[in-house]
C-alpha atoms as a PDB file:
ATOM      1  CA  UNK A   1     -30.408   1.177 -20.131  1.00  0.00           C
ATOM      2  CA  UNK A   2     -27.755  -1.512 -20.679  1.00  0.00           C
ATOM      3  CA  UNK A   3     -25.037  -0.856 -22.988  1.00  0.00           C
ATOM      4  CA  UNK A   4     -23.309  -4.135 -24.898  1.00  0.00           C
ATOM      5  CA  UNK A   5     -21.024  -6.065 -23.472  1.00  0.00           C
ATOM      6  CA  UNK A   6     -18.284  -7.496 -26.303  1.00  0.00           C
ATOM      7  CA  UNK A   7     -18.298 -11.209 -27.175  1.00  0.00           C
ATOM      8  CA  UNK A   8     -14.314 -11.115 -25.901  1.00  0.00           C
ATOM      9  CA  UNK A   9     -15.442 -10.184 -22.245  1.00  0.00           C
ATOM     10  CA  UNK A  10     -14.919 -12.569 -19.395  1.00  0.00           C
ATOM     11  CA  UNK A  11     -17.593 -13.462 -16.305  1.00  0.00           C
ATOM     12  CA  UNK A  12     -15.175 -12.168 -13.540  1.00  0.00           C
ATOM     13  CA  UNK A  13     -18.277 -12.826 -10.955  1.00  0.00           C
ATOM     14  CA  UNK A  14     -21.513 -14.718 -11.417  1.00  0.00           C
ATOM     15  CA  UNK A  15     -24.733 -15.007  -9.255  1.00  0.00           C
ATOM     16  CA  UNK A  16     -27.450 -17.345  -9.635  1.00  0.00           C
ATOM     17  CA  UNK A  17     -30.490 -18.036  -8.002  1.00  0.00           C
ATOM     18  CA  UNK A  18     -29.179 -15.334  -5.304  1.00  0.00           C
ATOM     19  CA  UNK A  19     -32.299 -14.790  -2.633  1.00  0.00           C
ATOM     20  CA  UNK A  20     -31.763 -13.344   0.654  1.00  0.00           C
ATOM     21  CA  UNK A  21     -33.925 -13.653   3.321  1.00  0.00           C
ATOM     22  CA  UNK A  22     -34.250 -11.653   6.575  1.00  0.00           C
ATOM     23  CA  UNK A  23     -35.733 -12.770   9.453  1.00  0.00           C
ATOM     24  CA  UNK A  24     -37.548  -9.817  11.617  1.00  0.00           C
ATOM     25  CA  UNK A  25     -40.424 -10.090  14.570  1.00  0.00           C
ATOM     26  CA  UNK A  26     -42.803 -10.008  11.863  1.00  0.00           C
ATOM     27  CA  UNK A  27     -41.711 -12.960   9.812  1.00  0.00           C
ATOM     28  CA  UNK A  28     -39.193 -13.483   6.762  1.00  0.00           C
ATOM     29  CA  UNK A  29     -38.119 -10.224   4.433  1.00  0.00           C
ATOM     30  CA  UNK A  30     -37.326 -11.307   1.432  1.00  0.00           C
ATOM     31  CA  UNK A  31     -34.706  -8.612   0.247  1.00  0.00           C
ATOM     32  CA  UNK A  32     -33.642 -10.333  -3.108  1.00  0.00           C
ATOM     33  CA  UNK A  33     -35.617 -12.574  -4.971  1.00  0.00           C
ATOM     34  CA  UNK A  34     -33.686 -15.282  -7.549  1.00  0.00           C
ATOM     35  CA  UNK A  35     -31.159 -12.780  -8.545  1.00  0.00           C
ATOM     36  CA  UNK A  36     -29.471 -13.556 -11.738  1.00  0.00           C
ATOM     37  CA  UNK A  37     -26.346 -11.631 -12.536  1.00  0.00           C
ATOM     38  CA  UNK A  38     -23.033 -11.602 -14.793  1.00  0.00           C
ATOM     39  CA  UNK A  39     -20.083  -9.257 -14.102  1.00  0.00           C
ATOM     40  CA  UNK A  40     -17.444  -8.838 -16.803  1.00  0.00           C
ATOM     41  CA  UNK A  41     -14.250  -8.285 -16.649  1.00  0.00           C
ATOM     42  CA  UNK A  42     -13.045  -4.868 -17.050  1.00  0.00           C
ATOM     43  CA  UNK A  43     -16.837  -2.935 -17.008  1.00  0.00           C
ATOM     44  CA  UNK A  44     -18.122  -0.103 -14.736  1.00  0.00           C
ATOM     45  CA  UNK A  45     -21.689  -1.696 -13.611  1.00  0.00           C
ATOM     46  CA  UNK A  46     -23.776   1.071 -11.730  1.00  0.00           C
ATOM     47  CA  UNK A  47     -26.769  -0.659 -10.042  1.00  0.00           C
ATOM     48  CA  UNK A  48     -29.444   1.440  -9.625  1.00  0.00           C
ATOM     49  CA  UNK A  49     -33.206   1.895  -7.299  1.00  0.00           C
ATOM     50  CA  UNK A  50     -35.295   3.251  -5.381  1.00  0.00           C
ATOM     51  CA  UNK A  51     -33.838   3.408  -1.412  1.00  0.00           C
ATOM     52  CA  UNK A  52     -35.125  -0.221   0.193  1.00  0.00           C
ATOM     53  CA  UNK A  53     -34.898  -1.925  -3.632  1.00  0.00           C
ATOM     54  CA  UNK A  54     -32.079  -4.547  -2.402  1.00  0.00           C
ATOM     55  CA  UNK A  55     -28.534  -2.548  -4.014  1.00  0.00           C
ATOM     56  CA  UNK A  56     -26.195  -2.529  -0.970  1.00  0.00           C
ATOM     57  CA  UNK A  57     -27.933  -5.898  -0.127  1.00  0.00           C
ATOM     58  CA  UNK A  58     -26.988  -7.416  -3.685  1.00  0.00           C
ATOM     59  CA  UNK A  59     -22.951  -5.870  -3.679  1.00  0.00           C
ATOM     60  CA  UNK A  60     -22.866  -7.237  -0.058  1.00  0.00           C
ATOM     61  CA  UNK A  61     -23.724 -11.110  -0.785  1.00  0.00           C
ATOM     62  CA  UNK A  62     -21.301 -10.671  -4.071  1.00  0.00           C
ATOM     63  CA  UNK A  63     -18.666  -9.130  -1.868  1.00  0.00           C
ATOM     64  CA  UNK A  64     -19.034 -11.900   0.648  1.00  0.00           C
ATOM     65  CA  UNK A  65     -20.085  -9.065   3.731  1.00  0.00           C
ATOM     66  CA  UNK A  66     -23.439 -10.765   4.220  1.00  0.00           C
ATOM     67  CA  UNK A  67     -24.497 -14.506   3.536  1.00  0.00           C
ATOM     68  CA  UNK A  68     -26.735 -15.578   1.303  1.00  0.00           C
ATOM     69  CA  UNK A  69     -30.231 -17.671   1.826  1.00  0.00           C
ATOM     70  CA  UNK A  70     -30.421 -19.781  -1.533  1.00  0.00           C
ATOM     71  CA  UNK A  71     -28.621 -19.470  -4.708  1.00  0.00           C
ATOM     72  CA  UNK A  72     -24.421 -19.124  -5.640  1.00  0.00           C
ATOM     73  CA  UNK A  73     -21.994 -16.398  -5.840  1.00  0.00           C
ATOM     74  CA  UNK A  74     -18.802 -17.657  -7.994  1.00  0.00           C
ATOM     75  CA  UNK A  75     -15.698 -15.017  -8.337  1.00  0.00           C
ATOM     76  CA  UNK A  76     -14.183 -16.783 -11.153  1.00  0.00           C
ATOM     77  CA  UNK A  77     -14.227 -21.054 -10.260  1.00  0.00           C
ATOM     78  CA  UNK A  78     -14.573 -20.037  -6.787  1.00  0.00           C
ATOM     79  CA  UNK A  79     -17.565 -20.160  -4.933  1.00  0.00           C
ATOM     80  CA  UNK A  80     -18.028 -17.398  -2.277  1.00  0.00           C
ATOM     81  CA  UNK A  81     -21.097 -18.728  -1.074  1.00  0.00           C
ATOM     82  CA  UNK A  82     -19.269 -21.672   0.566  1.00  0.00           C
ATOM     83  CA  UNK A  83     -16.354 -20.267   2.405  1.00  0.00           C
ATOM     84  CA  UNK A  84     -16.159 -19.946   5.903  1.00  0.00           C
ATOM     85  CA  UNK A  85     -15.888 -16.483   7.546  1.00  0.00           C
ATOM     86  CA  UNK A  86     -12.371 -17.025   8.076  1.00  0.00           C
ATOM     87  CA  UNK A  87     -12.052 -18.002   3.597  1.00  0.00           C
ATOM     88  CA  UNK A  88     -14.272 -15.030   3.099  1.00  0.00           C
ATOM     89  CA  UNK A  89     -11.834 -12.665   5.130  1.00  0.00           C
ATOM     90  CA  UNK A  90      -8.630 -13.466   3.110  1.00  0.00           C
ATOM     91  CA  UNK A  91     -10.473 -13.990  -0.131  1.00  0.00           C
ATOM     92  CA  UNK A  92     -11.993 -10.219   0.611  1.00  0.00           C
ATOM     93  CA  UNK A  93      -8.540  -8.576   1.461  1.00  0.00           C
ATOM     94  CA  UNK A  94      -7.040 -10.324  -1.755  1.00  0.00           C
ATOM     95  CA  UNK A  95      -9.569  -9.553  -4.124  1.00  0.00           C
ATOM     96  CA  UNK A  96     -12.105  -6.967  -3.431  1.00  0.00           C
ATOM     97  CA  UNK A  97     -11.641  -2.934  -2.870  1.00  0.00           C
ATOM     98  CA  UNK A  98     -14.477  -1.823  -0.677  1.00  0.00           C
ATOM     99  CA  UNK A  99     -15.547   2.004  -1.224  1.00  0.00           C
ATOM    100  CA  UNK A 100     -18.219   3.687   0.926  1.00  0.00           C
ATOM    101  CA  UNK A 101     -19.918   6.500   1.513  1.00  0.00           C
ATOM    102  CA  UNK A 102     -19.324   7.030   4.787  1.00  0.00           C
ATOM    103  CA  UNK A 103     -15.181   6.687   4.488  1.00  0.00           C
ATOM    104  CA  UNK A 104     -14.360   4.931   7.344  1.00  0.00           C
ATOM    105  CA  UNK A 105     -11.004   6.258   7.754  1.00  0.00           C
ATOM    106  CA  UNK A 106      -9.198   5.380  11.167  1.00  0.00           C
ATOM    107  CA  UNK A 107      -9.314   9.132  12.830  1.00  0.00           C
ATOM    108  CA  UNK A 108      -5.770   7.962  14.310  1.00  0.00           C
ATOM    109  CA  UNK A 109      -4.055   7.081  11.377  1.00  0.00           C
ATOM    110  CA  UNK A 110      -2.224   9.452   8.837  1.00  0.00           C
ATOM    111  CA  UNK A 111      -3.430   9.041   5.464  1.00  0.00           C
ATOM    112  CA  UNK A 112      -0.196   6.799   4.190  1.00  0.00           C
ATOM    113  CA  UNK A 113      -0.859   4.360   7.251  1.00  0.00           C
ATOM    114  CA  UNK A 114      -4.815   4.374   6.384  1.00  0.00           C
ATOM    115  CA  UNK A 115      -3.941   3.232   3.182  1.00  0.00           C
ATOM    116  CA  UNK A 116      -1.605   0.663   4.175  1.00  0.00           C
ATOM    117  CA  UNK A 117      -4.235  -0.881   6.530  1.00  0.00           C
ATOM    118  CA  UNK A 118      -5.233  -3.094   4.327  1.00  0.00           C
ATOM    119  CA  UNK A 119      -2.221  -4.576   3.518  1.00  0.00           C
ATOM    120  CA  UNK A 120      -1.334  -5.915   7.724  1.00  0.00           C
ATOM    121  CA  UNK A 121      -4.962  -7.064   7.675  1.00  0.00           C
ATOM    122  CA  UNK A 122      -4.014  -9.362   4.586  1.00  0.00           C
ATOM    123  CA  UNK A 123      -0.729 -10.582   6.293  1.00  0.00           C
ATOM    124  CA  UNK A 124       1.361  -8.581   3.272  1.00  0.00           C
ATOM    125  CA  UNK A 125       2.393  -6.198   5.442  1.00  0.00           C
ATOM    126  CA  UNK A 126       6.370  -4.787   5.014  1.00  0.00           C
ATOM    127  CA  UNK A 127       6.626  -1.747   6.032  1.00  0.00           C
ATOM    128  CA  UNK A 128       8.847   0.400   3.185  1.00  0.00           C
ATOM    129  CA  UNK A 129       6.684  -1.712   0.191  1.00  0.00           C
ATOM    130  CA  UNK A 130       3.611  -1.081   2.108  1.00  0.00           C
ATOM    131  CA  UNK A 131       4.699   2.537   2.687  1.00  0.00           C
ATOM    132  CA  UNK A 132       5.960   3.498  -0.829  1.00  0.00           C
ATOM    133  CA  UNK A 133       3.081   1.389  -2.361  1.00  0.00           C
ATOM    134  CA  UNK A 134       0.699   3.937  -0.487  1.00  0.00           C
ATOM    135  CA  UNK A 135       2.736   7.135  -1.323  1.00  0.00           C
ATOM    136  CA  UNK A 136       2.275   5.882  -4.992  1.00  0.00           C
ATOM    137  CA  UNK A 137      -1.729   5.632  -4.386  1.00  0.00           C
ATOM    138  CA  UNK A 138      -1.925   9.374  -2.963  1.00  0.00           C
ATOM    139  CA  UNK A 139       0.179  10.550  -6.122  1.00  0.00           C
ATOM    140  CA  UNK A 140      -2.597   8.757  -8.138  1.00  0.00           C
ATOM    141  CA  UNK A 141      -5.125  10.837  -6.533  1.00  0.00           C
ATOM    142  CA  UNK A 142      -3.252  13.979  -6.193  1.00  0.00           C
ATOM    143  CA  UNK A 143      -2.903  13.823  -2.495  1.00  0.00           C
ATOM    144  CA  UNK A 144       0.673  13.344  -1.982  1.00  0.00           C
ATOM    145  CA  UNK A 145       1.730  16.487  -0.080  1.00  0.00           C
ATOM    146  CA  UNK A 146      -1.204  15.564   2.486  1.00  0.00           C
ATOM    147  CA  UNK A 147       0.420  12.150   3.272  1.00  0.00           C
ATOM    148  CA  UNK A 148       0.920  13.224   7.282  1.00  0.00           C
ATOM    149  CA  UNK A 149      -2.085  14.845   7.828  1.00  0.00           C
ATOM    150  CA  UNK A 150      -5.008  13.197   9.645  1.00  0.00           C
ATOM    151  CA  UNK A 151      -8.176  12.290   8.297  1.00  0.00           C
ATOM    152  CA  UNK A 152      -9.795  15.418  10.123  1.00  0.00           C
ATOM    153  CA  UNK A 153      -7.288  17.866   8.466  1.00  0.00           C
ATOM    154  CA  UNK A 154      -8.710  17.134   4.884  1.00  0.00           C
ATOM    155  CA  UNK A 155     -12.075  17.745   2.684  1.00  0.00           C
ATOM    156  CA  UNK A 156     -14.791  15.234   3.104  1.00  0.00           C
ATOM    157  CA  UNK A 157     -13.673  14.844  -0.998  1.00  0.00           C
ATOM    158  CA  UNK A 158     -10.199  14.452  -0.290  1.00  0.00           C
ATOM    159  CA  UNK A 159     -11.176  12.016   2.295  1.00  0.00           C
ATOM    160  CA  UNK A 160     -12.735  10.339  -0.321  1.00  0.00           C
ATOM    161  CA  UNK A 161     -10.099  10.269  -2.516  1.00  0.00           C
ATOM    162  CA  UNK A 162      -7.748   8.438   0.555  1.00  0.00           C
ATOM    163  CA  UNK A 163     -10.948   5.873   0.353  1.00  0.00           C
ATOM    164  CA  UNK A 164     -10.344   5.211  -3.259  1.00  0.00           C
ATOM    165  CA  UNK A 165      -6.757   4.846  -2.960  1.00  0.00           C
ATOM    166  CA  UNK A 166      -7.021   2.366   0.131  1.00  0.00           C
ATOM    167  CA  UNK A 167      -9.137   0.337  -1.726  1.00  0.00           C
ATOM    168  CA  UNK A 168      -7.012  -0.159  -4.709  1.00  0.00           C
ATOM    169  CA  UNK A 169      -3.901  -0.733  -1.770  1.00  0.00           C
ATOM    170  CA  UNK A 170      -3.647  -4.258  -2.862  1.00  0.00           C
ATOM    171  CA  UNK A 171      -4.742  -4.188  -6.335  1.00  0.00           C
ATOM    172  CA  UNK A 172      -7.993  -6.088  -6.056  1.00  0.00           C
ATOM    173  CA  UNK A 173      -9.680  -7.713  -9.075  1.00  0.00           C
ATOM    174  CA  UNK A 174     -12.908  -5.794  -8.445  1.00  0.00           C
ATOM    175  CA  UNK A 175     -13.858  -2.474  -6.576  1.00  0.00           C
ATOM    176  CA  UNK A 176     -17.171  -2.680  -5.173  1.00  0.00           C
ATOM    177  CA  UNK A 177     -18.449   1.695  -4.264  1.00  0.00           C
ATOM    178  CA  UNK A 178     -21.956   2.289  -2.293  1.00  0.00           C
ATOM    179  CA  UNK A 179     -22.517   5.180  -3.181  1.00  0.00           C
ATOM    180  CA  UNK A 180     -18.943   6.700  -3.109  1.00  0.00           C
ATOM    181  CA  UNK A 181     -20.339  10.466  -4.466  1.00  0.00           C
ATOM    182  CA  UNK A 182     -23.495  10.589  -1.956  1.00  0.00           C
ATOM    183  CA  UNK A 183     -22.017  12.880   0.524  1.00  0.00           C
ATOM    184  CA  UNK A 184     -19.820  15.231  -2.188  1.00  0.00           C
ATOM    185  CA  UNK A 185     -21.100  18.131  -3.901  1.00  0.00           C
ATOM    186  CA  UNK A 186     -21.353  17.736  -7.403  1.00  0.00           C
ATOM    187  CA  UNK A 187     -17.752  19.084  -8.874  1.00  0.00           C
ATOM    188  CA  UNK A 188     -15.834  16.908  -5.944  1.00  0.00           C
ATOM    189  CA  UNK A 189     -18.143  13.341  -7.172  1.00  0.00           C
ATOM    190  CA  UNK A 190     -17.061  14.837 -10.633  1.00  0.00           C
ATOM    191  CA  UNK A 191     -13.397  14.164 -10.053  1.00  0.00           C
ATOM    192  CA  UNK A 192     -14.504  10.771  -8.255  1.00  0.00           C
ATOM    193  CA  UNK A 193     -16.061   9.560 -10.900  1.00  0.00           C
ATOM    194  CA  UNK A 194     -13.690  10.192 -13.521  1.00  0.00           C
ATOM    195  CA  UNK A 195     -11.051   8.414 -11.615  1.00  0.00           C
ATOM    196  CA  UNK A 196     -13.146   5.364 -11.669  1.00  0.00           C
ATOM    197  CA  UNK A 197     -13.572   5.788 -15.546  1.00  0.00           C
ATOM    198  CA  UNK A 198      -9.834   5.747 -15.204  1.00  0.00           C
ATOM    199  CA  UNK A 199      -9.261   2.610 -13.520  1.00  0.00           C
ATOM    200  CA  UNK A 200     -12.084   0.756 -16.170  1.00  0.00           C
ATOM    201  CA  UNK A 201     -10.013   2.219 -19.065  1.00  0.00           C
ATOM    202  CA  UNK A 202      -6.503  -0.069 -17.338  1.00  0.00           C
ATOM    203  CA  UNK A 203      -9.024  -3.014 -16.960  1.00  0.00           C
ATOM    204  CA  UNK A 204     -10.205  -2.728 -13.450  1.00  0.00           C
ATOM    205  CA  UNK A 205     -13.758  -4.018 -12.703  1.00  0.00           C
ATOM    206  CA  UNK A 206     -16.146  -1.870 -10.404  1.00  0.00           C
ATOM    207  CA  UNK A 207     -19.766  -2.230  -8.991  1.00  0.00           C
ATOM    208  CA  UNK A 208     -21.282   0.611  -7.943  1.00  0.00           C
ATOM    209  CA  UNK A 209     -24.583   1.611  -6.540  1.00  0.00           C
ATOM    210  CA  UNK A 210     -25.953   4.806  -7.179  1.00  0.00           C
ATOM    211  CA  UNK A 211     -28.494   7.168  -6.997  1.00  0.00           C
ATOM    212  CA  UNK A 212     -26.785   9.343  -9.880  1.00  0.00           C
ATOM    213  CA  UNK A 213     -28.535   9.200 -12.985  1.00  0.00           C
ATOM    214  CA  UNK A 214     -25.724  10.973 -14.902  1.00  0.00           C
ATOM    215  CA  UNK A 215     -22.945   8.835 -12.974  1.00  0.00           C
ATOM    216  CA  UNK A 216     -24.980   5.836 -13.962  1.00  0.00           C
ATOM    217  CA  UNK A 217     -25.456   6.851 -17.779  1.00  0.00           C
ATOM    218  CA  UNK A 218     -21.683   6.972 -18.091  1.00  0.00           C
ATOM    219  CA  UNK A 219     -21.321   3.693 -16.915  1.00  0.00           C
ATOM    220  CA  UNK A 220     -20.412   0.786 -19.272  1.00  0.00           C
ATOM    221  CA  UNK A 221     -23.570  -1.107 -17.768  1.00  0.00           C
ATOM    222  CA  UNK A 222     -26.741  -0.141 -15.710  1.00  0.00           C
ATOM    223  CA  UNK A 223     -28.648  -3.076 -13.843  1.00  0.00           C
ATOM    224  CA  UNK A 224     -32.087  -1.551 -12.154  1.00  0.00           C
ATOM    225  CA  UNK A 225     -33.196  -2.871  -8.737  1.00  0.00           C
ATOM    226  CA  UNK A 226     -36.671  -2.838  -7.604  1.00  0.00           C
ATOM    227  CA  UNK A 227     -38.228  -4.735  -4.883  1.00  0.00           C
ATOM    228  CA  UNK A 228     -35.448  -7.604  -4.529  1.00  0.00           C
ATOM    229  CA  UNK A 229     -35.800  -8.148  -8.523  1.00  0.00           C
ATOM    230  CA  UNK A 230     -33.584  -7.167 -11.341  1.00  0.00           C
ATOM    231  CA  UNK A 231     -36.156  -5.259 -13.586  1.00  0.00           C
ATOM    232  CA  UNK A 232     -33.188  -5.087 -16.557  1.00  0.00           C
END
């Protein structure tokens, strides 16, 4: 299931050793078990598994969300398992674009200012580059004439698409999706997905977790998840 990787590729993140452990009333879960894992620069990685298997537990210790139990996350020759919540924050908002399933757009916010968000909570914040940066990101995704409208007066796949484009607001290294097609009908996640095979083909990096077989044969790379363990 895992399609080459070239010799010219770069580690953009690497895990080692990752394990994460949660505590419940009935004693220690272990929800990843000595996790060893390479993402290159530039790829589309779908990780893949059964629901409980440890996917949006293994994006959210490389994204920094959640803290790991044993092991190291390094993003380049920095190691995210040592910051401080503060370092993890501003390292986040600098480098990551987070995409969900649920979109989590602010209900009070137009679409530009939902995609500018990002941006204050980084400290870049001005507003006409913050504001024409955005208008830029809703051309990308062919959303442009919605600018003004609220997040309740578009599509659940248009909403999506705002996602995407607030994400990519401050041009992060890596895009990290959880399942960014599981609540769109299969022609919307369509158009989704080939804007992510977009931003791979200008050298963007994304992680995704999926449950889409056909998303996840498209990918450059498919790691399987079962139990805590990576079974490829």
């Amino acid at each position: 299931m895992e399609k080459s990787i070239t010799e010219k590729s770069q580690v953009l993140i690497s895990v080692r050793n990752l394990t994460k452990v949660y505590q419940t009333a009935a004693g220690g879960f272990t929800a990843l078990n000595a996790v060893n894992l390479d993402v290159y620069q530039g790829e589309l990685l779908a990780v893949i598994g059964k629901s409980g298997a440890g996917k949006t537990t293994l994006i959210n210790m490389i994204s920094g969300i959640d803290h790991i139990t044993s092991g190291t996350v390094k993003f380049g020759e920095q190691h995210i398992d040592q910051m401080s919540e503060n370092e993890l924050a501003a390292w986040r908002g600098l480098n990551v674009g987070m995409i969900y399933q649920s979109f989590y757009l602010m209900p009070g916010l137009n679409l530009l200012n939902n995609i500018a968000l990002p941006l204050d909570f980084a400290g870049l914040y001005q507003r006409e580059k913050a504001q024409n940066r955005a208008m830029e990101l809703l051309r990308m995704v062919e959303l442009e004439e919605h600018a003004y409208k609220f997040p309740s007066q578009i599509s659940g796949g248009q909403q999506q698409r705002v996602a995407i484009a607030r994400a990519l607001v401050n041009d992060p290294a890596v895009i990290v999706a959880d399942e960014p097609t599981g609540r769109l009908d299969s022609a919307t996640a369509e158009v989704i997905f080939e804007l992510f095979e977009g931003f791979v083909a200008q050298g963007k990096t994304i992680l995704m977790v999926s449950h889409d077989m056909n998303f996840a044969s498209r990918s450059s790379r498919t790691l399987e998840i079962a139990d805590g363990t990576i079974l490829n």
